[in-house]
C-alpha atoms as a PDB file:
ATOM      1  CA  UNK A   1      61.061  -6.803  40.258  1.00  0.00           C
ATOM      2  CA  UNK A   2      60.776 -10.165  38.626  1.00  0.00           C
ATOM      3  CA  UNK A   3      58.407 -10.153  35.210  1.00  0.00           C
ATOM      4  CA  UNK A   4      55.620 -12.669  35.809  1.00  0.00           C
ATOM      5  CA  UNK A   5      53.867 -13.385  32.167  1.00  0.00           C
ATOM      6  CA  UNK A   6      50.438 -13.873  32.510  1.00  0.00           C
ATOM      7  CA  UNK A   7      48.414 -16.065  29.861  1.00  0.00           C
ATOM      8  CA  UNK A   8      46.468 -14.703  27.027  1.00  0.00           C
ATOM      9  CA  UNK A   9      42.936 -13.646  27.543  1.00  0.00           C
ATOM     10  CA  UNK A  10      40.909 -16.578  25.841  1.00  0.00           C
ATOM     11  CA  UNK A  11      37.754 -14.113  26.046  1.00  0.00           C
ATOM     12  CA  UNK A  12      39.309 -10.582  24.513  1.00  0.00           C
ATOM     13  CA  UNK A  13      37.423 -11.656  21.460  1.00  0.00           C
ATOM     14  CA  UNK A  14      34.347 -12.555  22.667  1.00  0.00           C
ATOM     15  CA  UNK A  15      31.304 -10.090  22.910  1.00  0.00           C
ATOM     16  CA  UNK A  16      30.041  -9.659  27.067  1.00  0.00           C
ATOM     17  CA  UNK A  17      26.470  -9.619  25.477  1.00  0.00           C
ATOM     18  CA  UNK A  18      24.403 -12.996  25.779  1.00  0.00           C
ATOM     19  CA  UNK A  19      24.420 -14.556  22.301  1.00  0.00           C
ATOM     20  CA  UNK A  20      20.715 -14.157  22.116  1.00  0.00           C
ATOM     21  CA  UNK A  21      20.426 -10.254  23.126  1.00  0.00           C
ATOM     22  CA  UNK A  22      23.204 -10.022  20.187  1.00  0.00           C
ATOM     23  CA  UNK A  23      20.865 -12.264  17.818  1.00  0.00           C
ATOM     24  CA  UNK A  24      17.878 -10.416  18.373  1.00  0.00           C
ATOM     25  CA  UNK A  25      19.929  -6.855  17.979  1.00  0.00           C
ATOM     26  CA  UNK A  26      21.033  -7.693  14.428  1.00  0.00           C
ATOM     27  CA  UNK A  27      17.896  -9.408  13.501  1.00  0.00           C
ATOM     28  CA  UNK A  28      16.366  -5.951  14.731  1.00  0.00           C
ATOM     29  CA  UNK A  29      18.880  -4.014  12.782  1.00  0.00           C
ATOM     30  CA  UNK A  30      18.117  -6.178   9.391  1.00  0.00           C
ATOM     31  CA  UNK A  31      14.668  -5.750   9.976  1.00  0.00           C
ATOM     32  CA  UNK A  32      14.786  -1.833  10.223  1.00  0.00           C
ATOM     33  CA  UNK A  33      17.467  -1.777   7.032  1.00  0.00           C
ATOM     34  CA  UNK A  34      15.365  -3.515   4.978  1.00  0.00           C
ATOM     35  CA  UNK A  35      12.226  -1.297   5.860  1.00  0.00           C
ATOM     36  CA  UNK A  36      13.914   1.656   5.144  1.00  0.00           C
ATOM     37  CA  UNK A  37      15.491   0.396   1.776  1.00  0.00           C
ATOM     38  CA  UNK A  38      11.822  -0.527   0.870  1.00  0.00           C
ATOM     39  CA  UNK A  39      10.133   2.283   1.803  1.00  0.00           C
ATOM     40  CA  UNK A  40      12.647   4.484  -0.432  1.00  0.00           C
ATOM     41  CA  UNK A  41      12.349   1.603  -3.019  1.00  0.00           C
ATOM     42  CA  UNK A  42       8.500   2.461  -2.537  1.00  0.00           C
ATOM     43  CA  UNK A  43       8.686   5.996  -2.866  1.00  0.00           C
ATOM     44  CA  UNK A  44      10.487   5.613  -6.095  1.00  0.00           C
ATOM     45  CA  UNK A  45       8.334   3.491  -7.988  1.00  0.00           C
ATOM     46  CA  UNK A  46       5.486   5.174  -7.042  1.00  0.00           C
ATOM     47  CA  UNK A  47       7.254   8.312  -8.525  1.00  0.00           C
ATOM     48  CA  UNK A  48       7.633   6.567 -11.597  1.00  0.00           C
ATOM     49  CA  UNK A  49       4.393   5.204 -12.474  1.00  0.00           C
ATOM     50  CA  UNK A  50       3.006   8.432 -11.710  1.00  0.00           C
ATOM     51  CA  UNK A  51       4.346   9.609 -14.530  1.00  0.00           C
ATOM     52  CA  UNK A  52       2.878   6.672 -16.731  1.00  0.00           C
ATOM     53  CA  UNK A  53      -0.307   8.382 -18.000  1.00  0.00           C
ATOM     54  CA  UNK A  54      -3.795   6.683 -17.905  1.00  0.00           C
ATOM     55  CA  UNK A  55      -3.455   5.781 -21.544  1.00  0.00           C
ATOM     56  CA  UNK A  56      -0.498   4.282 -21.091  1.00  0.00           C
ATOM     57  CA  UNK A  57      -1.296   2.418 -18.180  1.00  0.00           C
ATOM     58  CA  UNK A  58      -4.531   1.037 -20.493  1.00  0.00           C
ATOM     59  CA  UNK A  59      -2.129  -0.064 -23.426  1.00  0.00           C
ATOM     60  CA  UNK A  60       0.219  -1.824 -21.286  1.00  0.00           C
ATOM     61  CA  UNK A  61      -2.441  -3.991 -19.004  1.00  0.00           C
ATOM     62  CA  UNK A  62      -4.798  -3.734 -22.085  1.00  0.00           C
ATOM     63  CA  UNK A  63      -5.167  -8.446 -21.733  1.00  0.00           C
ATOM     64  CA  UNK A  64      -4.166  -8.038 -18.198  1.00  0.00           C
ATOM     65  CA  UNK A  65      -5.816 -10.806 -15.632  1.00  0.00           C
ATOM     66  CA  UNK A  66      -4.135 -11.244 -12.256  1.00  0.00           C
ATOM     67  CA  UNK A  67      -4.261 -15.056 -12.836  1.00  0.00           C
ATOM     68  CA  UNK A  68      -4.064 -17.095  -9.417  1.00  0.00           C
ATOM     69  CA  UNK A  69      -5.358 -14.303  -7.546  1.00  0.00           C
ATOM     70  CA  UNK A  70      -8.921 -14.200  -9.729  1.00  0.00           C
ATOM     71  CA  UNK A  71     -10.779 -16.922 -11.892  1.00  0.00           C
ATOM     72  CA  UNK A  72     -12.723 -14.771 -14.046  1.00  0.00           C
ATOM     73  CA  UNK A  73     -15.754 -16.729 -14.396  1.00  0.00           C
ATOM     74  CA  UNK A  74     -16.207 -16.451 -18.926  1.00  0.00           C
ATOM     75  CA  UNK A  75     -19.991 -18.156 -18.724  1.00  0.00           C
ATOM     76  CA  UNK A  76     -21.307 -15.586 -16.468  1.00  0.00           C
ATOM     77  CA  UNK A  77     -24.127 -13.594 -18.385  1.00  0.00           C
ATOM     78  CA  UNK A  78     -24.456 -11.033 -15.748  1.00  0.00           C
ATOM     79  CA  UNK A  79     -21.105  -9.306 -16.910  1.00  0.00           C
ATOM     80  CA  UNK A  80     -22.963  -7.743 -19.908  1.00  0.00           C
ATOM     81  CA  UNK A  81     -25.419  -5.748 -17.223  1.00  0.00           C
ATOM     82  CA  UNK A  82     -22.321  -5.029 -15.464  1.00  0.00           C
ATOM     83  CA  UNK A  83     -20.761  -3.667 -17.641  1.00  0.00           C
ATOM     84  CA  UNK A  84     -23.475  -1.459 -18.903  1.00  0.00           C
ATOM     85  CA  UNK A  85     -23.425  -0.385 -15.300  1.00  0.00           C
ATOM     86  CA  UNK A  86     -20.100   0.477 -15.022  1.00  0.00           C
ATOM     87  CA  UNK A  87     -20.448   2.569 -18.633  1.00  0.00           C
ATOM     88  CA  UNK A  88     -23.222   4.497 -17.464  1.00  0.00           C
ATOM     89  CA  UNK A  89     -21.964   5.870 -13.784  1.00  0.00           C
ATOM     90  CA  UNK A  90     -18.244   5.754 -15.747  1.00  0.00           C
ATOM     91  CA  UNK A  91     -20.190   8.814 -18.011  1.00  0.00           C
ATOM     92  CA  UNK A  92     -20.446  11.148 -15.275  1.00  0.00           C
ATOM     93  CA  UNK A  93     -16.549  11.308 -14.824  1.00  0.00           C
ATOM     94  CA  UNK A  94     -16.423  13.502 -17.659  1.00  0.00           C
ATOM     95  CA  UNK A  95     -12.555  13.595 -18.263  1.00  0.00           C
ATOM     96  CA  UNK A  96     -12.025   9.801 -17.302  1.00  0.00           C
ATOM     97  CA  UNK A  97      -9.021   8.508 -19.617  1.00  0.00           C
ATOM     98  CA  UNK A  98      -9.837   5.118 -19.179  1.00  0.00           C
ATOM     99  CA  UNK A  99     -12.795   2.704 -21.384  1.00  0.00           C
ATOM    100  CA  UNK A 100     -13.461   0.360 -18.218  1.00  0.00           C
ATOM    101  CA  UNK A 101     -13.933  -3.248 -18.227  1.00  0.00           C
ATOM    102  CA  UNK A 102     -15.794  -5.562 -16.098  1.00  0.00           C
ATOM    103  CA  UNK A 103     -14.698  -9.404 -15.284  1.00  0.00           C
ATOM    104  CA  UNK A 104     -16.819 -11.111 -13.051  1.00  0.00           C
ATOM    105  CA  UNK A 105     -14.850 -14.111 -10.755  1.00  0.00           C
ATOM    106  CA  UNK A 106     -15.767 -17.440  -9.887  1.00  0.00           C
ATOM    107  CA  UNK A 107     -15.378 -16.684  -6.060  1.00  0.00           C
ATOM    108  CA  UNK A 108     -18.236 -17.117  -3.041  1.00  0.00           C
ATOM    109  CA  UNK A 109     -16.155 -14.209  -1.581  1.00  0.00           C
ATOM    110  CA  UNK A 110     -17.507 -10.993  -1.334  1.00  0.00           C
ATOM    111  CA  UNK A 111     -15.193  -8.156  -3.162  1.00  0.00           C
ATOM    112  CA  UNK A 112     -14.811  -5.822  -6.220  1.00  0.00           C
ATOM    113  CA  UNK A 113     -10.972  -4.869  -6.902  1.00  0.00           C
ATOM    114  CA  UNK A 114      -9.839  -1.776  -9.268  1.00  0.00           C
ATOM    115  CA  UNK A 115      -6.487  -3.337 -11.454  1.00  0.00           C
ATOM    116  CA  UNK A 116      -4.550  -1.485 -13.708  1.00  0.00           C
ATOM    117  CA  UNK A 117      -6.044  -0.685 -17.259  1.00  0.00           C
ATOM    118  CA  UNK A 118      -9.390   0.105 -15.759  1.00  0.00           C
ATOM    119  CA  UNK A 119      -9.739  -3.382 -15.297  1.00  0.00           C
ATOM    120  CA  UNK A 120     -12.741  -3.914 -12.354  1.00  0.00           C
ATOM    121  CA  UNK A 121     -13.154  -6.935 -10.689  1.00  0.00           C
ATOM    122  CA  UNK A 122     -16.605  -8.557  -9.076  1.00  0.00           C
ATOM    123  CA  UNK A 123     -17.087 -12.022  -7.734  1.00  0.00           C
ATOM    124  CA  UNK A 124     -20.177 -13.635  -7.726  1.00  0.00           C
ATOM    125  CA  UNK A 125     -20.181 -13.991  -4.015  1.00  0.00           C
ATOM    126  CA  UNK A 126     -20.784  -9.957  -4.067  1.00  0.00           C
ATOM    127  CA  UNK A 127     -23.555  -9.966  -6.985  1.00  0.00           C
ATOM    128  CA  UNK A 128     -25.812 -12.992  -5.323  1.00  0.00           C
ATOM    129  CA  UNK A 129     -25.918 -10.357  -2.400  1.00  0.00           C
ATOM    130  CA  UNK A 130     -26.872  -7.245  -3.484  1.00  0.00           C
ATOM    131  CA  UNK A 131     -30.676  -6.755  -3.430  1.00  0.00           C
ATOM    132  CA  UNK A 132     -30.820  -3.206  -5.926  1.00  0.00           C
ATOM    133  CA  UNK A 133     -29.272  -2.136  -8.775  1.00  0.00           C
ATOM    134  CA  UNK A 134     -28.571   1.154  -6.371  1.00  0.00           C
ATOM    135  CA  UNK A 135     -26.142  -0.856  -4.013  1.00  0.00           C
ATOM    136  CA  UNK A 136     -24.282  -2.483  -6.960  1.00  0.00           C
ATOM    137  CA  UNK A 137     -23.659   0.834  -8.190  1.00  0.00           C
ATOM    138  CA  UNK A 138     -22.366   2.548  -5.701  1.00  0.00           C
ATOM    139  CA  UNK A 139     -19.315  -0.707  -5.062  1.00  0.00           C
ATOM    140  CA  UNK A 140     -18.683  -0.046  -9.061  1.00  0.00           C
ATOM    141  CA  UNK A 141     -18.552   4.114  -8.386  1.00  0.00           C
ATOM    142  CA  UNK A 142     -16.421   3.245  -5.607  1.00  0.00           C
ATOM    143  CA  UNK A 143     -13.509   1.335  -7.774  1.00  0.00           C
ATOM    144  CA  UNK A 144     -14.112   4.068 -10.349  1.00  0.00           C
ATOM    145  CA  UNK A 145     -13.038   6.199  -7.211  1.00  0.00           C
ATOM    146  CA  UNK A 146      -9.934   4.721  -7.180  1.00  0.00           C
ATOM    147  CA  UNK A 147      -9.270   5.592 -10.905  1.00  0.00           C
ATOM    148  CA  UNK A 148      -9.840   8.821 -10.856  1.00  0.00           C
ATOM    149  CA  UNK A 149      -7.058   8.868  -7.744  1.00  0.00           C
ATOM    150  CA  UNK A 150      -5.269   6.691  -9.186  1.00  0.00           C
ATOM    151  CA  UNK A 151      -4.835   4.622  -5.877  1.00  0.00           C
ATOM    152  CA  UNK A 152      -4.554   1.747  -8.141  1.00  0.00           C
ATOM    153  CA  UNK A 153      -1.173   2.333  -9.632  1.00  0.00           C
ATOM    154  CA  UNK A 154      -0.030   3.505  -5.999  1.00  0.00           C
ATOM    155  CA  UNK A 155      -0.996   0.238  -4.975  1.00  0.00           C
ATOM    156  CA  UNK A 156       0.895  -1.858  -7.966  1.00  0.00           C
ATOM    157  CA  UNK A 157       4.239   0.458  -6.820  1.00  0.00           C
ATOM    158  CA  UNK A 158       4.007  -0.973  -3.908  1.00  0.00           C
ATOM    159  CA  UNK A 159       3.240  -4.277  -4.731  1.00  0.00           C
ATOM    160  CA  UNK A 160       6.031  -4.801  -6.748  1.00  0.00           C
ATOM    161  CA  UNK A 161       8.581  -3.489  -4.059  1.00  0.00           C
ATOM    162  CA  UNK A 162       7.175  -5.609  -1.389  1.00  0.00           C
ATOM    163  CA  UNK A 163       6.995  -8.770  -4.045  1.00  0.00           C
ATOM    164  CA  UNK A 164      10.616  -8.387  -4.983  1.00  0.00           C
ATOM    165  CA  UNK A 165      11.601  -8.303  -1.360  1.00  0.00           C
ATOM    166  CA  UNK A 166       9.192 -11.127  -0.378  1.00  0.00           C
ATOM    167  CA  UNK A 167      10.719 -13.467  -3.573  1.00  0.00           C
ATOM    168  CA  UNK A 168      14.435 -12.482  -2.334  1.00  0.00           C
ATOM    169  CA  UNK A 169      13.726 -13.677   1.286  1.00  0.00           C
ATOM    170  CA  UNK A 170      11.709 -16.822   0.659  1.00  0.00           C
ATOM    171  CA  UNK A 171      14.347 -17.976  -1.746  1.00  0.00           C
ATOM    172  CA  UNK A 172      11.197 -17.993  -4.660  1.00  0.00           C
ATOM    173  CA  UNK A 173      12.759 -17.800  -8.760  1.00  0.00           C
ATOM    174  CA  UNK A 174       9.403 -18.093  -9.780  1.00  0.00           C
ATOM    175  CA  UNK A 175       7.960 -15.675 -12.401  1.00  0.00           C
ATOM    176  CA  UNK A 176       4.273 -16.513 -11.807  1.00  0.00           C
ATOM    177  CA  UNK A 177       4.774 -16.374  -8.025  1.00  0.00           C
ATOM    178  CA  UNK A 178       6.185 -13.135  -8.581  1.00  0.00           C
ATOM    179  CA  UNK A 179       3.307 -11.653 -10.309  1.00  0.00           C
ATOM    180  CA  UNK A 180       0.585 -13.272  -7.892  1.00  0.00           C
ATOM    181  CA  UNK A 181       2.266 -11.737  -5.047  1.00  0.00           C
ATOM    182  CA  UNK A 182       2.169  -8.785  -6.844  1.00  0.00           C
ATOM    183  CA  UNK A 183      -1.231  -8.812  -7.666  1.00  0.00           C
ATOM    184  CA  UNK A 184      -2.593 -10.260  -4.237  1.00  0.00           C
ATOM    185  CA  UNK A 185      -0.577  -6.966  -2.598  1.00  0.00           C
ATOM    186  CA  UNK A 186      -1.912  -4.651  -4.769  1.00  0.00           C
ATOM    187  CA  UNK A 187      -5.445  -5.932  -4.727  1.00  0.00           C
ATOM    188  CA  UNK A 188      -4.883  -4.881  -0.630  1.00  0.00           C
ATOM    189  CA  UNK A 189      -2.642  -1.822  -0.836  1.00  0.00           C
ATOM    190  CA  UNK A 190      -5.449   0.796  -0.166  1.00  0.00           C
ATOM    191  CA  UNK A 191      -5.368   3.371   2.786  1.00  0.00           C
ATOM    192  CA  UNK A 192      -8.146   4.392   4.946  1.00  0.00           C
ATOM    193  CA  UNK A 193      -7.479   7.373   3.408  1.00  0.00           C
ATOM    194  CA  UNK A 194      -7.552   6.102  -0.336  1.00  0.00           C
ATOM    195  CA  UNK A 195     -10.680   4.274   0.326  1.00  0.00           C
ATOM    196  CA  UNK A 196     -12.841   7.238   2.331  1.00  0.00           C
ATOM    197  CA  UNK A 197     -11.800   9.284  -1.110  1.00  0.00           C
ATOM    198  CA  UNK A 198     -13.232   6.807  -3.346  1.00  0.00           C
ATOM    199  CA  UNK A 199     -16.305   6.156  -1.408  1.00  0.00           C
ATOM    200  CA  UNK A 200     -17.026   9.753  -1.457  1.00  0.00           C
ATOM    201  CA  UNK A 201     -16.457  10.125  -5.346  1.00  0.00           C
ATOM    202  CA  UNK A 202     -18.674   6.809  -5.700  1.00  0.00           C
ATOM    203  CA  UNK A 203     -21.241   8.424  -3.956  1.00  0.00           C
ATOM    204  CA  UNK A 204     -21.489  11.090  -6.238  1.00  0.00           C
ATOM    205  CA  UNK A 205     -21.671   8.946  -9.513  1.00  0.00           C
ATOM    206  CA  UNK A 206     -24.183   7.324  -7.416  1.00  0.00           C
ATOM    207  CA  UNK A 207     -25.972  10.781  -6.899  1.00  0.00           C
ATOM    208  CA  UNK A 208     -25.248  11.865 -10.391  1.00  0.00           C
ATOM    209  CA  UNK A 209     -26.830   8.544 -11.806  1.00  0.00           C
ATOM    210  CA  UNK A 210     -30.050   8.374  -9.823  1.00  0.00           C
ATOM    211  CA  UNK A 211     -30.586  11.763  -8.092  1.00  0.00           C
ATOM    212  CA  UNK A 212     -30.623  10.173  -5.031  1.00  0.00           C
ATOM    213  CA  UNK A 213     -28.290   8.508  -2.584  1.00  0.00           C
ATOM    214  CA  UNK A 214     -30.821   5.736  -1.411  1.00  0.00           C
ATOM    215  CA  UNK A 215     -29.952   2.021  -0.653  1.00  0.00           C
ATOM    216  CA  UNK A 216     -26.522   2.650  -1.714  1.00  0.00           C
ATOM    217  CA  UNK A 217     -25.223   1.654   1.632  1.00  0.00           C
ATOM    218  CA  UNK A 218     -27.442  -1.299   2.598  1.00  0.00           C
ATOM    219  CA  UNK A 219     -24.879  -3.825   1.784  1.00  0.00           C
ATOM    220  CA  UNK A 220     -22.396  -2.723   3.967  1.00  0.00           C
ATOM    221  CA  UNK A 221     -25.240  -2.516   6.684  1.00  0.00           C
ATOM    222  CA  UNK A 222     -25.810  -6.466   5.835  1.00  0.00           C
ATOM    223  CA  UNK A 223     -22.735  -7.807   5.697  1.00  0.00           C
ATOM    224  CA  UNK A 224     -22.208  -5.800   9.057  1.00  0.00           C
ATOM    225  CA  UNK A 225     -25.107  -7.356  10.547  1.00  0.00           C
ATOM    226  CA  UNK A 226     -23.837  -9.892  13.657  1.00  0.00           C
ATOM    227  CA  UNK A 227     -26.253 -12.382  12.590  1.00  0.00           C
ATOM    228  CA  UNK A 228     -24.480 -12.639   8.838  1.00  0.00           C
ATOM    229  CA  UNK A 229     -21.502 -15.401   8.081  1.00  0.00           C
ATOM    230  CA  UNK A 230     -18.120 -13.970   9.948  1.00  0.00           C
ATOM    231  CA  UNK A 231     -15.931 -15.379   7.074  1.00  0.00           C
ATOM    232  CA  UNK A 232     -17.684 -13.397   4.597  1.00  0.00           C
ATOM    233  CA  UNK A 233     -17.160 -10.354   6.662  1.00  0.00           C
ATOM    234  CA  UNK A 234     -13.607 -11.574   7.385  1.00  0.00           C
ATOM    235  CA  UNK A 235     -12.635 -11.163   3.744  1.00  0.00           C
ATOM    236  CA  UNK A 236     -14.083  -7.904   3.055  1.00  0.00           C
ATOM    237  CA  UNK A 237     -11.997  -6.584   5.516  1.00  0.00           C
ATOM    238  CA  UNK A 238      -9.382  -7.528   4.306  1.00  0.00           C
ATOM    239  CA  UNK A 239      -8.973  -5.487   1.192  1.00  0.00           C
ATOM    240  CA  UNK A 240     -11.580  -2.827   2.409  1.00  0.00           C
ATOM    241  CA  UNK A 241     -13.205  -0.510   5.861  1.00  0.00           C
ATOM    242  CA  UNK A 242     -15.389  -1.419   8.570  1.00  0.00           C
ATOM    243  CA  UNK A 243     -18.668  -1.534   7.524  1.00  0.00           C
ATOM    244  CA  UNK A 244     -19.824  -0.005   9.931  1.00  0.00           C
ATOM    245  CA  UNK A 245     -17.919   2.945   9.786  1.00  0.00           C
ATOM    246  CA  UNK A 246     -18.346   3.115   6.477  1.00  0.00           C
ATOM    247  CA  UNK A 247     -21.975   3.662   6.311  1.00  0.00           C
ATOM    248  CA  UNK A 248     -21.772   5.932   9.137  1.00  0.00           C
ATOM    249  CA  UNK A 249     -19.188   8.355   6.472  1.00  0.00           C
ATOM    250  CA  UNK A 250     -21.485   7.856   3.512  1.00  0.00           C
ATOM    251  CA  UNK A 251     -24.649   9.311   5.313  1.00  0.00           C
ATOM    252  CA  UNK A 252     -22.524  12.321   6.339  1.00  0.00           C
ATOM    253  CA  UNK A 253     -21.179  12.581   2.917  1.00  0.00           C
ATOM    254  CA  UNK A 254     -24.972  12.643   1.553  1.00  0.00           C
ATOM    255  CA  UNK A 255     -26.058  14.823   4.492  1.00  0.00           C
ATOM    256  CA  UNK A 256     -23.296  17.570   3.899  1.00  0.00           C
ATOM    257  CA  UNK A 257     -23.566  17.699   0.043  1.00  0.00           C
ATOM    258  CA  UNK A 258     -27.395  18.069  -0.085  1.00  0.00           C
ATOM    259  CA  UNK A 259     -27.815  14.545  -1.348  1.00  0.00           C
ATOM    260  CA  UNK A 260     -31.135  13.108  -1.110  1.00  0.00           C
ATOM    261  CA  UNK A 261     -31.165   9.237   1.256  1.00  0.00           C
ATOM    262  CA  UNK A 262     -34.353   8.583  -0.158  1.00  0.00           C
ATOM    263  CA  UNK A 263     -35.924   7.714  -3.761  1.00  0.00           C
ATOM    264  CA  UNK A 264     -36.787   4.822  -6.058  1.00  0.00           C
ATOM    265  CA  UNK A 265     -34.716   1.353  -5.770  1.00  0.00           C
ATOM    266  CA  UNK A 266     -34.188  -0.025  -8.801  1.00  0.00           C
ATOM    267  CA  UNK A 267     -34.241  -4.023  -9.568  1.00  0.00           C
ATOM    268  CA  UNK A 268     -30.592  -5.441  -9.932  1.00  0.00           C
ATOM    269  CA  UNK A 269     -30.569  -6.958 -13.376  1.00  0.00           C
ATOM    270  CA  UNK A 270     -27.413  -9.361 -12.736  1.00  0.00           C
ATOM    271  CA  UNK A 271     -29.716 -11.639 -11.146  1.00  0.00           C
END
């Protein structure tokens, strides 16, 4: 039989799978890789600043301000009644580690952030629409909330993870934009979970302050409303729950802990 050579295979070395199914399979893969490195990354950190007690935690963010992600606003008078605010319903948490401190921010927006060192966080936009002293307390019992879970350094854990990664991918060597991603992912990290906790324990400083659970949900019932401005809404949202399930939580919270939904409003003094 006579030996016929045949010619090399140009193609033994080239994948049968269209370029673009093999693309999208490692771009897949990556993706899941990188997930699962963060979330153990996550995990970690978390574990660790667990351990860093409230004190510490006060020492070390004692100056902190999470500049680029809040103008604190230094000629705003109202921070004094704030913070007299926060003192008083910040008494009832008998144990609390932490001496709170109130910044208000130069922002139209409406929000009120817990940061690490018991640093809280109002923006004007929030305290030209409260109409009692009662609502305003129960959005600074709610970031107290947080403390007392210590959501907020959960938050920062992941925060930094997700900041590293998000620096590493876009290429970024900047310091600064470090920490303002950092800070702008904390200020969001909350569950559903971590913020139905702190809305119950604000409920009770609430309770505790005033005897009475009244008004403290009526500005999450406004900013609700249909008729009010979507972009406001729009940014509450995004670091915080529906209104509207919200309020419907906080009257069953008052209605299964004997609370009383009805009693004198007081005039908000931060006007």
């Amino acid at each position: 039989m006579r030996f016929v050579p045949k010619k090399a295979d140009d193609s033994i070395n080239v994948s049968k799978e269209h370029p673009l199914v093999e693309a999208g399979t490692l771009v897949i893969g990556l993706t899941l890789i990188i997930a699962a490195i963060a979330a153990v990354l996550i995990l970690i950190v978390d574990l660790v600043l667990l351990f860093v007690s409230p004190e510490k935690e006060a020492a070390m963010f004692a100056d902190w301000l999470p500049d680029g992600i809040v103008a604190v606003e230094e000629e705003d008078k109202r921070v004094v009644e704030l913070q007299a605010l926060t003192e008083r319903l910040a008494r009832h948490w008998e144990d609390s580690p932490y001496e709170f401190r109130v910044e208000i921010s130069a922002d139209d927006d409406l929000n009120a952030m817990a940061l690490p060192g018991g640093l809280i966080i109002v923006t004007s936009g929030l305290l030209d629409r409260v109409e009692s002293e009662n609502e305003l307390a129960f959005v600074l019992g709610h970031e107290i909330g947080h403390f007392r879970n210590r959501d907020h350094i959960r938050a920062l854990g992941r925060g930094i993870v997700l900041s590293i990664f998000f620096v590493a991918i876009s290429g970024g060597d900047s310091v600064a934009n470090l920490g303002m991603t950092i800070s702008d992912l904390t200020l969001r990290g909350f569950s559903r979970e971590q913020e139905a906790n702190a809305d119950e324990f604000g409920l009770k400083l609430v309770y505790e302050e005033y005897g009475h659970v009244a008004e403290s949900w009526r500005f999450f019932e406004r900013i609700g409303d249909k008729d009010d401005a979507l972009v406001d809404l729009a940014t509450y949202l995004s670091t915080h729950p529906s209104p509207d399930d919200r309020v419907e939580r906080m009257i069953e919270l008052a209605e299964s802990n004997g609370w009383p939904v009805t009693g004198p409003v007081v005039e908000p003094e931060v006007y």
